[in-house]
Protein backbone atom coordinates (compact mmCIF):
# COMPACT_ATOMS: atom_id res chain seq x y z
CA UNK A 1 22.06 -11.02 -6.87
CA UNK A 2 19.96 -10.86 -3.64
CA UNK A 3 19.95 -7.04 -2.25
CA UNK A 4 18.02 -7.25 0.81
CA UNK A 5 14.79 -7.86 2.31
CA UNK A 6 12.29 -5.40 3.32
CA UNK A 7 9.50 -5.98 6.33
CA UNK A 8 8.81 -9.03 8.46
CA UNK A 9 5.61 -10.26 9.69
CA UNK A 10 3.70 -8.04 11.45
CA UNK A 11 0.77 -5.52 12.01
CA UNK A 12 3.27 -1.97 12.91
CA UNK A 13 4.60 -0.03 11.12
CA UNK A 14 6.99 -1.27 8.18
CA UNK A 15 5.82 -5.09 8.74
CA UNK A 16 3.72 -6.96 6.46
CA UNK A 17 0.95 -9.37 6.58
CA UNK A 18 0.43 -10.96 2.82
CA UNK A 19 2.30 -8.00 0.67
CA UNK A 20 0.40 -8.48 -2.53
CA UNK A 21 2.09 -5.65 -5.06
CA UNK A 22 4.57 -3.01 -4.91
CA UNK A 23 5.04 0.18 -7.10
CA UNK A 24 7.42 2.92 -7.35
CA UNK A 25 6.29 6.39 -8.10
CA UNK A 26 7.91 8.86 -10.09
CA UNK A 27 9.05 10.83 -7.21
CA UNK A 28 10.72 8.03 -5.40
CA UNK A 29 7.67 7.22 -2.97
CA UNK A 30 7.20 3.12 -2.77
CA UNK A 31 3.79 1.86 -1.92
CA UNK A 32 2.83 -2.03 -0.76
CA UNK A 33 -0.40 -3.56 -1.10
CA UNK A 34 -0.72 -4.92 2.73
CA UNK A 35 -3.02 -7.46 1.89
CA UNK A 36 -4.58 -8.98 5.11
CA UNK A 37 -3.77 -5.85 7.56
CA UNK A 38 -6.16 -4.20 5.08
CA UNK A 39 -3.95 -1.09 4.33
CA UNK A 40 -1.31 0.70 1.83
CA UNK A 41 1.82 1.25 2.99
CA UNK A 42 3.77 3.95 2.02
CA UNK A 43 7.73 4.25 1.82
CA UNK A 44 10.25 6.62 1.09
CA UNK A 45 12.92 6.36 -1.68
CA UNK A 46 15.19 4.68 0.89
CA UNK A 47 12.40 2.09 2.25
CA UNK A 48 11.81 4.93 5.42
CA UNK A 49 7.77 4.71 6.57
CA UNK A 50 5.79 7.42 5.76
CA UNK A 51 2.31 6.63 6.39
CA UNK A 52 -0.46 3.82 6.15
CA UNK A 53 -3.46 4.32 4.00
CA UNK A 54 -6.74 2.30 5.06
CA UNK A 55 -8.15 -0.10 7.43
CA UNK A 56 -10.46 -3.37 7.78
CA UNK A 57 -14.18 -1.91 6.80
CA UNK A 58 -16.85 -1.54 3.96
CA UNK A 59 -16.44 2.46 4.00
CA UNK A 60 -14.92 4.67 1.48
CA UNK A 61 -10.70 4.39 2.67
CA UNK A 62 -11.44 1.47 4.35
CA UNK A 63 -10.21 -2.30 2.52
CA UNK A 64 -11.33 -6.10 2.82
CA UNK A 65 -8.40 -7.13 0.85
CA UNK A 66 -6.47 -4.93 -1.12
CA UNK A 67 -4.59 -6.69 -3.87
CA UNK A 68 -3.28 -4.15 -5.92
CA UNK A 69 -1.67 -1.06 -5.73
CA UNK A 70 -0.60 1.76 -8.30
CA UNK A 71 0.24 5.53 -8.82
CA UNK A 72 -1.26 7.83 -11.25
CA UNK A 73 0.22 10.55 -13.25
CA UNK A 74 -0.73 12.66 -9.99
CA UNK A 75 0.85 10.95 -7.75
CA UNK A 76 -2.61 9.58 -6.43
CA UNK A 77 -2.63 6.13 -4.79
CA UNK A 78 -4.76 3.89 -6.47
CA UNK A 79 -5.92 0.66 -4.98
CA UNK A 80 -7.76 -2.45 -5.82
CA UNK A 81 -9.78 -4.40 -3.25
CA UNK A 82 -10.71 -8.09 -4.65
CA UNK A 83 -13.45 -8.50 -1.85
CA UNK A 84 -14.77 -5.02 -2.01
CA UNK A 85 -14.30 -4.89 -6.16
CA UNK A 86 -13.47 -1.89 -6.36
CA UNK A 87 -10.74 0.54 -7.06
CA UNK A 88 -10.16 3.20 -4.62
CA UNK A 89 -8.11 6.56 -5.68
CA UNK A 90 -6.23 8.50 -2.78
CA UNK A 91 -5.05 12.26 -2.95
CA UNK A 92 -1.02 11.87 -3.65
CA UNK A 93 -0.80 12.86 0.39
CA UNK A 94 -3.08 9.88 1.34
């Protein structure tokens, strides 16, 4: 049974340009691979922003196209960018 939907289009905060994976931590915190805005997007329990991780670039926190997206047994943010190849590991706070 369909629950709801989460996002729409979009480049603020909450919307979604190519969401390409979605993980739940531990803790409740919900993170979305934002594929072509070139970010992570981070949620509470409830689907309430917290923050956005990363932007368009070739620098360390920076994506080309993040694809996937994962927590550790930290809590770190981990996520992989098919252009860049690469795996990029954020503190649990971003």
């Amino acid at each position: 049974t369909f629950v709801r939907s989460i996002g729409s289009y979009g480049t603020g905060e909450g919307m979604f340009n190519e969401p390409g994976d979605v993980c739940v931590c531990g803790d409740g915190r919900i993170a979305v691979a934002d594929n072509e805005n070139n970010r992570v997007q981070l949620f509470d329990g409830g689907w309430g922003f917290l923050q956005s991780i990363g932007s368009e670039g070739d620098g360390p926190g920076h994506f080309q196209k993040n694809l996937g997206v994962a927590f550790g047994a930290g809590g770190e943010i981990l996520a992989s960018d098919l252009r860049r190849k690469d795996v990029q590991v954020f503190s649990r706070e971003g």
